[in-house]
Every structure is written in C-alpha cells, then in structure tokens.
PDB file of N, CA and C in Angstrom:
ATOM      1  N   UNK A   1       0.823  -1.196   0.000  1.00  0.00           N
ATOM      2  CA  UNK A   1       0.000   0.000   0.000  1.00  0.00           C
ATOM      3  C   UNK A   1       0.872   1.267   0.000  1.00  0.00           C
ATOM      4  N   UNK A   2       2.090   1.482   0.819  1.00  0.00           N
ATOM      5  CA  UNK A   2       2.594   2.433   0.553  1.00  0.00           C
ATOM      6  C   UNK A   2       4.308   1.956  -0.117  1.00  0.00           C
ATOM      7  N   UNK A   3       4.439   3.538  -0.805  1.00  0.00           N
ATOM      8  CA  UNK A   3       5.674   2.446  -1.788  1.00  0.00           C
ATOM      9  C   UNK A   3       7.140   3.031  -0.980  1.00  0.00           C
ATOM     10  N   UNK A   4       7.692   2.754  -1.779  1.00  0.00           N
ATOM     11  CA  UNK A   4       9.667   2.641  -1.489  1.00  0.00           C
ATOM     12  C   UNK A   4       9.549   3.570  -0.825  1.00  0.00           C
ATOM     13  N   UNK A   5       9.142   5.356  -1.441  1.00  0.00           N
ATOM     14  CA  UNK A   5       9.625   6.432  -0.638  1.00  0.00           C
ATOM     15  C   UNK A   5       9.005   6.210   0.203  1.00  0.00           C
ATOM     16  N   UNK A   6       7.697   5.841   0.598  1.00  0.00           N
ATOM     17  CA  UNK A   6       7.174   6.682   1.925  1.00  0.00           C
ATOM     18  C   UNK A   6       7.537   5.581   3.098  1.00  0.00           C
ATOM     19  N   UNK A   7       8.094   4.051   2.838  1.00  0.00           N
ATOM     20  CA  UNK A   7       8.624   3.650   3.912  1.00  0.00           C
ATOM     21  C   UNK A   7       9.917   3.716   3.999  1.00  0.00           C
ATOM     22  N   UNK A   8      11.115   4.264   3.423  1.00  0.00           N
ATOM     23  CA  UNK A   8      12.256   4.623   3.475  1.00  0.00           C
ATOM     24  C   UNK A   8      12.164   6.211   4.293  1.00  0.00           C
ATOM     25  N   UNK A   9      11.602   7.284   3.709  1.00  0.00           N
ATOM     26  CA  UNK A   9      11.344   8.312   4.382  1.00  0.00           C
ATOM     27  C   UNK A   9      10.892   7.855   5.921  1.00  0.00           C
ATOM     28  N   UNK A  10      10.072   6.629   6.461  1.00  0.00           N
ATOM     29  CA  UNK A  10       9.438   7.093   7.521  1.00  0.00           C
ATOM     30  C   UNK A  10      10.789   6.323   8.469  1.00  0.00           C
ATOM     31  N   UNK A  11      10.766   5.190   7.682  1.00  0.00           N
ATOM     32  CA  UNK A  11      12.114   4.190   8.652  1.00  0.00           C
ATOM     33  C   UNK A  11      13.604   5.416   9.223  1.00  0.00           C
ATOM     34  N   UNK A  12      13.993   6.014   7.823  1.00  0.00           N
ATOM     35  CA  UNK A  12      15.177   7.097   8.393  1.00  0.00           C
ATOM     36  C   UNK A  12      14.916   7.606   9.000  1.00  0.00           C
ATOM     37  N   UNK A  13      13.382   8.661   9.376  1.00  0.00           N
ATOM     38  CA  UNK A  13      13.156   9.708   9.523  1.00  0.00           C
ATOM     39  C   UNK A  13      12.400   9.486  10.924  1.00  0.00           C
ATOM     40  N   UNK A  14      12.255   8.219  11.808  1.00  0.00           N
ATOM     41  CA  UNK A  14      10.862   8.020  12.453  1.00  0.00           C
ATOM     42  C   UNK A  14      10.974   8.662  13.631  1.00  0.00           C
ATOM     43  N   UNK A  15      12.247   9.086  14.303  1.00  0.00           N
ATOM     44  CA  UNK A  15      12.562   9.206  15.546  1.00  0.00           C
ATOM     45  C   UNK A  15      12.238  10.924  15.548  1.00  0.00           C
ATOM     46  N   UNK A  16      12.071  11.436  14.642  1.00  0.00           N
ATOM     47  CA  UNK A  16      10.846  12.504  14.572  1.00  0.00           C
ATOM     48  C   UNK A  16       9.674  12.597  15.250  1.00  0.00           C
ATOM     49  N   UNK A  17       8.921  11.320  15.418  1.00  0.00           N
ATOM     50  CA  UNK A  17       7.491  10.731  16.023  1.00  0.00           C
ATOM     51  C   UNK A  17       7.572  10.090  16.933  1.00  0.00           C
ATOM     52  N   UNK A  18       8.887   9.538  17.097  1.00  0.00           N
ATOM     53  CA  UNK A  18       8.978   8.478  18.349  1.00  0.00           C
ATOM     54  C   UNK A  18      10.538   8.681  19.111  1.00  0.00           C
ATOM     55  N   UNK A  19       9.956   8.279  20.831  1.00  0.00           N
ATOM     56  CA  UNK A  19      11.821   8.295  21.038  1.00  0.00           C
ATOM     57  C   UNK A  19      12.316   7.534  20.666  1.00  0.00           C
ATOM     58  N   UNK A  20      12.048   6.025  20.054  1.00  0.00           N
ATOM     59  CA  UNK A  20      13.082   5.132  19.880  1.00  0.00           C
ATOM     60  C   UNK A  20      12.481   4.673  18.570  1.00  0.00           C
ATOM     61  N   UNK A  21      13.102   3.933  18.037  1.00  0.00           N
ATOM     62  CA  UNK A  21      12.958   3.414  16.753  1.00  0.00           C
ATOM     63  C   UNK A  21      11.444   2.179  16.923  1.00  0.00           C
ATOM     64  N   UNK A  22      10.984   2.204  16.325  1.00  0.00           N
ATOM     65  CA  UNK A  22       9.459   1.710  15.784  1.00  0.00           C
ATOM     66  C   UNK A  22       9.466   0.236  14.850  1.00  0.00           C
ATOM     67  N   UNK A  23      10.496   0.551  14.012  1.00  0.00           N
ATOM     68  CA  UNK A  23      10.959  -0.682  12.858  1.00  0.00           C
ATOM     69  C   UNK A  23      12.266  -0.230  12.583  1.00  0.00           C
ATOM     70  N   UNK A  24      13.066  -1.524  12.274  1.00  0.00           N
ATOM     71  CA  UNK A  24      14.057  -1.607  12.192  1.00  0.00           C
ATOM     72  C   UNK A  24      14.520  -1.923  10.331  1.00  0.00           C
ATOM     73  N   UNK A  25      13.226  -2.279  10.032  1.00  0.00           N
ATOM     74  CA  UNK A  25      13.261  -3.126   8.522  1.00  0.00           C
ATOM     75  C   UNK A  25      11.901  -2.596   7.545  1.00  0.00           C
ATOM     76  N   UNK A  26      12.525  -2.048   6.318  1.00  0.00           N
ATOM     77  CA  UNK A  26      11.143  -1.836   5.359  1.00  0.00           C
ATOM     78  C   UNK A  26      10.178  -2.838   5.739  1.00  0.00           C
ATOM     79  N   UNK A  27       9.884  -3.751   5.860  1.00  0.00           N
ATOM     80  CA  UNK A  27       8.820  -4.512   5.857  1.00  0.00           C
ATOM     81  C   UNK A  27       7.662  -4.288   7.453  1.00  0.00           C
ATOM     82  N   UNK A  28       9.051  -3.810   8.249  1.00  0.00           N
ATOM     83  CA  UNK A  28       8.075  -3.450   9.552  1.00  0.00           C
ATOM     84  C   UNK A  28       8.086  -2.292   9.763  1.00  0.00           C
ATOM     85  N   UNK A  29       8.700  -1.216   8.693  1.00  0.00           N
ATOM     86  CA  UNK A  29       8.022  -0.127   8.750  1.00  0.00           C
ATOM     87  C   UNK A  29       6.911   0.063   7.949  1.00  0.00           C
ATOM     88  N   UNK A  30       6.917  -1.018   7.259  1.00  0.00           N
ATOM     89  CA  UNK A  30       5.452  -1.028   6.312  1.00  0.00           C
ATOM     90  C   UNK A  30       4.137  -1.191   6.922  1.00  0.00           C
ATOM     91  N   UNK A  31       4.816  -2.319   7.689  1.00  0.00           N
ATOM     92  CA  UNK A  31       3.444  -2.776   9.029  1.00  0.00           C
ATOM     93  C   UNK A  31       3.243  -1.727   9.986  1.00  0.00           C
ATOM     94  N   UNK A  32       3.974  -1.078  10.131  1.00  0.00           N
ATOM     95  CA  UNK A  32       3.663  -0.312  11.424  1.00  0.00           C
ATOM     96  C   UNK A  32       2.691   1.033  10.408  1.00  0.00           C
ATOM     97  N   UNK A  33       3.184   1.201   9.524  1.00  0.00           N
ATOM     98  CA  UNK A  33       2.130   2.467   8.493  1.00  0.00           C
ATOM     99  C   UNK A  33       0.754   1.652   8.352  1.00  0.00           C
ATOM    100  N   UNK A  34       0.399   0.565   7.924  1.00  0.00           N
ATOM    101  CA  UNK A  34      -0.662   0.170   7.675  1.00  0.00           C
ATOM    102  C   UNK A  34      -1.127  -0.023   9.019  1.00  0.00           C
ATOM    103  N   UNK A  35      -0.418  -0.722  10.097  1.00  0.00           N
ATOM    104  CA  UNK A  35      -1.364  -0.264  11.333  1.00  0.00           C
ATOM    105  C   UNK A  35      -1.863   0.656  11.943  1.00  0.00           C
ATOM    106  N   UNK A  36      -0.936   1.590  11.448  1.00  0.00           N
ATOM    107  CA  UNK A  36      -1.512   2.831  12.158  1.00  0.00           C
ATOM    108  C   UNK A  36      -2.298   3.370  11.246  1.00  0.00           C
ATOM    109  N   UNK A  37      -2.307   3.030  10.077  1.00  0.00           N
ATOM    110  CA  UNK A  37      -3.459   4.024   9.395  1.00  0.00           C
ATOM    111  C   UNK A  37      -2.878   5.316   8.701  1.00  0.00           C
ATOM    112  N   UNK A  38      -1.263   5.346   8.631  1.00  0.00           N
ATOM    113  CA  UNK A  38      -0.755   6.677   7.880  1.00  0.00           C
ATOM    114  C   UNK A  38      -1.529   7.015   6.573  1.00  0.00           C
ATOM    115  N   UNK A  39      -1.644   8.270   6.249  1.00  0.00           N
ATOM    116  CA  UNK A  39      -2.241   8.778   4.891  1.00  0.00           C
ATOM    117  C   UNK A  39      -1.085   9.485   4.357  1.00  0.00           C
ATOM    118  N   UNK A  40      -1.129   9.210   3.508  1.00  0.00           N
ATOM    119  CA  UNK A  40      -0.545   9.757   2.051  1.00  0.00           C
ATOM    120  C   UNK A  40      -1.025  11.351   1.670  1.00  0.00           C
ATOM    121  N   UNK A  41      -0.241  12.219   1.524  1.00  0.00           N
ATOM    122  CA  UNK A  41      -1.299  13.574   0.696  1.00  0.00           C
ATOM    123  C   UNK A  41      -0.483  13.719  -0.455  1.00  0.00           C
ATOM    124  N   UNK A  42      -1.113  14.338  -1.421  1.00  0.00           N
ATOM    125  CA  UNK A  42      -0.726  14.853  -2.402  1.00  0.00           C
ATOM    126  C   UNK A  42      -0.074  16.339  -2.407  1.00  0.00           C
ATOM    127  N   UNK A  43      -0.098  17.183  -1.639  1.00  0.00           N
ATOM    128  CA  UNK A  43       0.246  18.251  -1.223  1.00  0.00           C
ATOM    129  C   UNK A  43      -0.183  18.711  -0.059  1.00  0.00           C
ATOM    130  N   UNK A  44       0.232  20.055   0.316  1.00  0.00           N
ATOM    131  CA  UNK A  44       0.073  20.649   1.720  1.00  0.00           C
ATOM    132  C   UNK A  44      -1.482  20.777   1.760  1.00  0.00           C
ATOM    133  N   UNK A  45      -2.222  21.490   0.984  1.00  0.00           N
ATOM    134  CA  UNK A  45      -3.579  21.473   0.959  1.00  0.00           C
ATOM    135  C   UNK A  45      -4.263  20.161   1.443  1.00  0.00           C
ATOM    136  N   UNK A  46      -3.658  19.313   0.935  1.00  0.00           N
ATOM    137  CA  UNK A  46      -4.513  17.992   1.721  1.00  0.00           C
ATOM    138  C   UNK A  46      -3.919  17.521   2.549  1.00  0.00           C
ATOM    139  N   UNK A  47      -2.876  18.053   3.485  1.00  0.00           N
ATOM    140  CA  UNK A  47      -2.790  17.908   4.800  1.00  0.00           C
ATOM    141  C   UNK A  47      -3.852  18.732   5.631  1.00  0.00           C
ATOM    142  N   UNK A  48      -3.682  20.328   5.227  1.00  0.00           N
ATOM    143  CA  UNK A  48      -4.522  20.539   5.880  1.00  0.00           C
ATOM    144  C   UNK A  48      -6.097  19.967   5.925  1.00  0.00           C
ATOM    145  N   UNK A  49      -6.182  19.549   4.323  1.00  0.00           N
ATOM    146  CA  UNK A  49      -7.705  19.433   4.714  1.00  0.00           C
ATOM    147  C   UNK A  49      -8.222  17.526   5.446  1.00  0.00           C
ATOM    148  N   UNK A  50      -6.992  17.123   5.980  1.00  0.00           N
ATOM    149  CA  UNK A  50      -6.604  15.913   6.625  1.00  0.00           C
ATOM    150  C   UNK A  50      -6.890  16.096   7.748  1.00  0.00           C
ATOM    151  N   UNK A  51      -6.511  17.057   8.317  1.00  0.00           N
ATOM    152  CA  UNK A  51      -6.167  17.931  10.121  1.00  0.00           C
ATOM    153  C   UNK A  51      -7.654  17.635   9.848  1.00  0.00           C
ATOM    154  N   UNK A  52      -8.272  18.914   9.606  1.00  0.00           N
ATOM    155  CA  UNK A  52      -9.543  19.514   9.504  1.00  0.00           C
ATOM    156  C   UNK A  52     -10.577  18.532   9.802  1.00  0.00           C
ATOM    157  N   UNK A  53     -10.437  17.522   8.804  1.00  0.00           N
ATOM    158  CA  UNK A  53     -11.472  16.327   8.556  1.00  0.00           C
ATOM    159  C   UNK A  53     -11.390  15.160  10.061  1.00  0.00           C
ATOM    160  N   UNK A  54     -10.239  15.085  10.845  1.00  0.00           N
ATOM    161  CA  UNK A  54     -10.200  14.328  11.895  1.00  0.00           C
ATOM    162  C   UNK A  54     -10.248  14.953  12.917  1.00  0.00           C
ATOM    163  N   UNK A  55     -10.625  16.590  12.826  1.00  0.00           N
ATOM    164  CA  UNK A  55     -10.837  17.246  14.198  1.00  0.00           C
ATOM    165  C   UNK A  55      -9.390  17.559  14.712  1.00  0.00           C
ATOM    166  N   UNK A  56      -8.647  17.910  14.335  1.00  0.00           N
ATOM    167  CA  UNK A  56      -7.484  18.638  14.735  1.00  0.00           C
ATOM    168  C   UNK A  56      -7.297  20.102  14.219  1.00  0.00           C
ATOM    169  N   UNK A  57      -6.775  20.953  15.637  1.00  0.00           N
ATOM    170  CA  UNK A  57      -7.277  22.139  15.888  1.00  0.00           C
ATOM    171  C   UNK A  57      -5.921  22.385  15.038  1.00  0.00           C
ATOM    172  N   UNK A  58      -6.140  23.245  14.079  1.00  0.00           N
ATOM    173  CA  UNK A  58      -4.834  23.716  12.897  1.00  0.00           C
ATOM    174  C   UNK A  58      -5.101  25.393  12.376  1.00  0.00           C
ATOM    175  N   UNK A  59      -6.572  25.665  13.235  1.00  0.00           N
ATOM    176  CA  UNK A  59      -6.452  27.009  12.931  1.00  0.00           C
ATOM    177  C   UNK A  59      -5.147  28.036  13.245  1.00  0.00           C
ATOM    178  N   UNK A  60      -5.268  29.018  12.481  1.00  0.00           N
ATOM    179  CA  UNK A  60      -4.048  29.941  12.455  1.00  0.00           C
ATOM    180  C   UNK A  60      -2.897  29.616  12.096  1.00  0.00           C
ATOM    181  N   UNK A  61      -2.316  28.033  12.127  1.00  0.00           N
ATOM    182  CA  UNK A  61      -1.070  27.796  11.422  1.00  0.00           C
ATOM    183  C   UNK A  61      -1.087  27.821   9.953  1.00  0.00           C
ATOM    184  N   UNK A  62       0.129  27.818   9.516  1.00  0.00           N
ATOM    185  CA  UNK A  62       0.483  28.475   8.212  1.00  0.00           C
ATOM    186  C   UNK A  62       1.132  27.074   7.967  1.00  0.00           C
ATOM    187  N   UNK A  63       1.247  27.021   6.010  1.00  0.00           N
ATOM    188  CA  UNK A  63       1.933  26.066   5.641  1.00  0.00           C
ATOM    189  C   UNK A  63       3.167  25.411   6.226  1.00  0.00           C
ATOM    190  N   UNK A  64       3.858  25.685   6.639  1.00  0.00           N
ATOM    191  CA  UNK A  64       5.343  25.905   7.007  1.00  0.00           C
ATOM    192  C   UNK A  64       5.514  24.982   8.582  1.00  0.00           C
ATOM    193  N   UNK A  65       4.149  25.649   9.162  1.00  0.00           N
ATOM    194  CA  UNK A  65       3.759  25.016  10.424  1.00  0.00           C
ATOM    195  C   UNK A  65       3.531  23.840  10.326  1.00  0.00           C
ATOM    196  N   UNK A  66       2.175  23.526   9.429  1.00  0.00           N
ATOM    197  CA  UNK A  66       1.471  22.254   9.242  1.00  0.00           C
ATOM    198  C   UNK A  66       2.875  21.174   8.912  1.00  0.00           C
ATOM    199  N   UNK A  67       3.245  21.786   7.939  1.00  0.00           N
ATOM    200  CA  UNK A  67       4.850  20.596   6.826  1.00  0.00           C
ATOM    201  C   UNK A  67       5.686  20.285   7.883  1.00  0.00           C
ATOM    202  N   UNK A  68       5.887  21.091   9.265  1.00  0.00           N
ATOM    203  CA  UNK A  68       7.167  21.112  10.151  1.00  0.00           C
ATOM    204  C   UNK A  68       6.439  20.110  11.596  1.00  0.00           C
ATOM    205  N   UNK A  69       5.083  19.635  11.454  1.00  0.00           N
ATOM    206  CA  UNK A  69       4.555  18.969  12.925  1.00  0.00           C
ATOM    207  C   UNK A  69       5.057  17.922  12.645  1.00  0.00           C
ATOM    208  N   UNK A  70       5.355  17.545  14.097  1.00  0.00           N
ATOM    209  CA  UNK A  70       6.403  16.198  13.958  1.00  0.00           C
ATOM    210  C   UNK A  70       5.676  14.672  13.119  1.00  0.00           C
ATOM    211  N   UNK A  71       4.449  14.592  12.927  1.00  0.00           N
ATOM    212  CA  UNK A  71       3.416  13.428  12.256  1.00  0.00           C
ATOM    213  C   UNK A  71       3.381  13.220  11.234  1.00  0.00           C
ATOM    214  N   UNK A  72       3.839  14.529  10.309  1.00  0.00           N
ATOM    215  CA  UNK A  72       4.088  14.516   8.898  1.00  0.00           C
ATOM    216  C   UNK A  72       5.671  14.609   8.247  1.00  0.00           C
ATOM    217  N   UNK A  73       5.676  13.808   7.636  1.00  0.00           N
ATOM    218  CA  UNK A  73       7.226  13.296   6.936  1.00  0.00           C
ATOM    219  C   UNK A  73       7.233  14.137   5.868  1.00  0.00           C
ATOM    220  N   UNK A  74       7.633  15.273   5.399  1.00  0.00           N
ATOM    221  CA  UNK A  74       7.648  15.412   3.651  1.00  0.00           C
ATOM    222  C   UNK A  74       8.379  14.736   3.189  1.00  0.00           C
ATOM    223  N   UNK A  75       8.041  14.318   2.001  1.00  0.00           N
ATOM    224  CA  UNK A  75       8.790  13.347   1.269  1.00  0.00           C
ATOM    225  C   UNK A  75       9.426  13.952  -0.055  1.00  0.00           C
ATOM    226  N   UNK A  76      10.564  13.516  -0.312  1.00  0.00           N
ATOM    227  CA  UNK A  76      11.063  13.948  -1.398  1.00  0.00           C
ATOM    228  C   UNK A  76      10.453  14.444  -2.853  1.00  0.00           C
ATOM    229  N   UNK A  77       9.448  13.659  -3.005  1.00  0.00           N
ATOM    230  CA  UNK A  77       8.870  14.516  -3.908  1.00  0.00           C
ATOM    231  C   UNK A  77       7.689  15.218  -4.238  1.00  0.00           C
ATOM    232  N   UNK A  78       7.585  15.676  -2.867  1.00  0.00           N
ATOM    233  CA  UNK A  78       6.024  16.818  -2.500  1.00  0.00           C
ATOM    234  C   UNK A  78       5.412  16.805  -1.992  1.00  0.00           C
ATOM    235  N   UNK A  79       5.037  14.864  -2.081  1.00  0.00           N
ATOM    236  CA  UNK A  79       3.983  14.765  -0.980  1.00  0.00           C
ATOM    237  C   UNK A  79       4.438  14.354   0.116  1.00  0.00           C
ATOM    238  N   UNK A  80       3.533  14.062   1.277  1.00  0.00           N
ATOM    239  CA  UNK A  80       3.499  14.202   2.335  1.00  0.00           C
ATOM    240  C   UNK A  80       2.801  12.810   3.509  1.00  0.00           C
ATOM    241  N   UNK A  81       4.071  12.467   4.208  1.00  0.00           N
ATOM    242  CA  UNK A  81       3.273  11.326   4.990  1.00  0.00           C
ATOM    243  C   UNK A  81       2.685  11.558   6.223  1.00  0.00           C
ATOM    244  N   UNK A  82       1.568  11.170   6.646  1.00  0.00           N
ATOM    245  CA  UNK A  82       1.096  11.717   7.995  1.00  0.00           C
ATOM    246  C   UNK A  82       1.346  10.242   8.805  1.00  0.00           C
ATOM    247  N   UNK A  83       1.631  10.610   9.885  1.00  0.00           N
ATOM    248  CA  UNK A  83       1.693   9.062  10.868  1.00  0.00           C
ATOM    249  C   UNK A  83       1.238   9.600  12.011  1.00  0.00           C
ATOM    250  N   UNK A  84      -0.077   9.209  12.788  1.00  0.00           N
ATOM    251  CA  UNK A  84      -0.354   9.514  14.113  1.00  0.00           C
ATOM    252  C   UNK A  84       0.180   8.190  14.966  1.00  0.00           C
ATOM    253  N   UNK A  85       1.317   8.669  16.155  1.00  0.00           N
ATOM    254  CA  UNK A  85       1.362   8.210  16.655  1.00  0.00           C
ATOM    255  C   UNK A  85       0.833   7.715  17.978  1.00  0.00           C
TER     256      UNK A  85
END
C-alpha cells in the first residue's frame, strides 16, 4: 500500500514521532504504516484538509507550520506522509 519512498522516508526519519525506533526493517516499517493508518497527501492542501477532517485544531497555522509537525514526513517529492502516533 505504501511504496519505497514513503517507507524509506518514515524508517530514516521516524525518531521525529517516536523516542526510539518503531521498525528496524522496510517490511516493519510497512506494518507499522498500515497499522496505524498513515495517509498519504498529495500536497500541503490535503494535509490541511486531513487535520480539519479528523478534528485537529490547525487554525491559524500556516503552511510551514502544518509541513514542520512532527506526524508529517515530507517526502522527497512533495507529498506528504502523515503518521499519528
């Protein structure tokens, strides 16, 4: 379900979301995204309208804000991984 980048981005990147490492191996950082339910966006706009839709209070922050909360990974090429931990 999710491809190369977005479990390479989350495996390097996870200790962003967590104090300690989560998965050690693409395959269980794969599992740990499908368990938790990470979404995919296509751009910042559908992060925000991600927040919005699950009841997270995002008024007044600005792009920059939303791209920089520790739940969302940007990914190399635009889009954007959300992981609630």
């Amino acid at each position: 379900m999710y491809d190369k980048m977005c479990i390479d981005t989350f495996l390097e990147r996870q200790e962003q979301l967590f104090y300690e490492p989560v998965a050690q191996t693409p395959e269980e950082a794969e599992e740990f995204l499908e368990d938790c339910m990470a979404y995919v966006c296509k751009n910042i706009r559908e992060v925000r309208a991600y927040f919005e839709e699950v009841g997270v209070d995002i008024a007044g922050m600005s792009n920059e804000e939303l791209a920089a909360a520790q739940e969302v990974f940007d990914l190399p090429d635009g889009r954007y991984l959300i992981v609630e931990g």
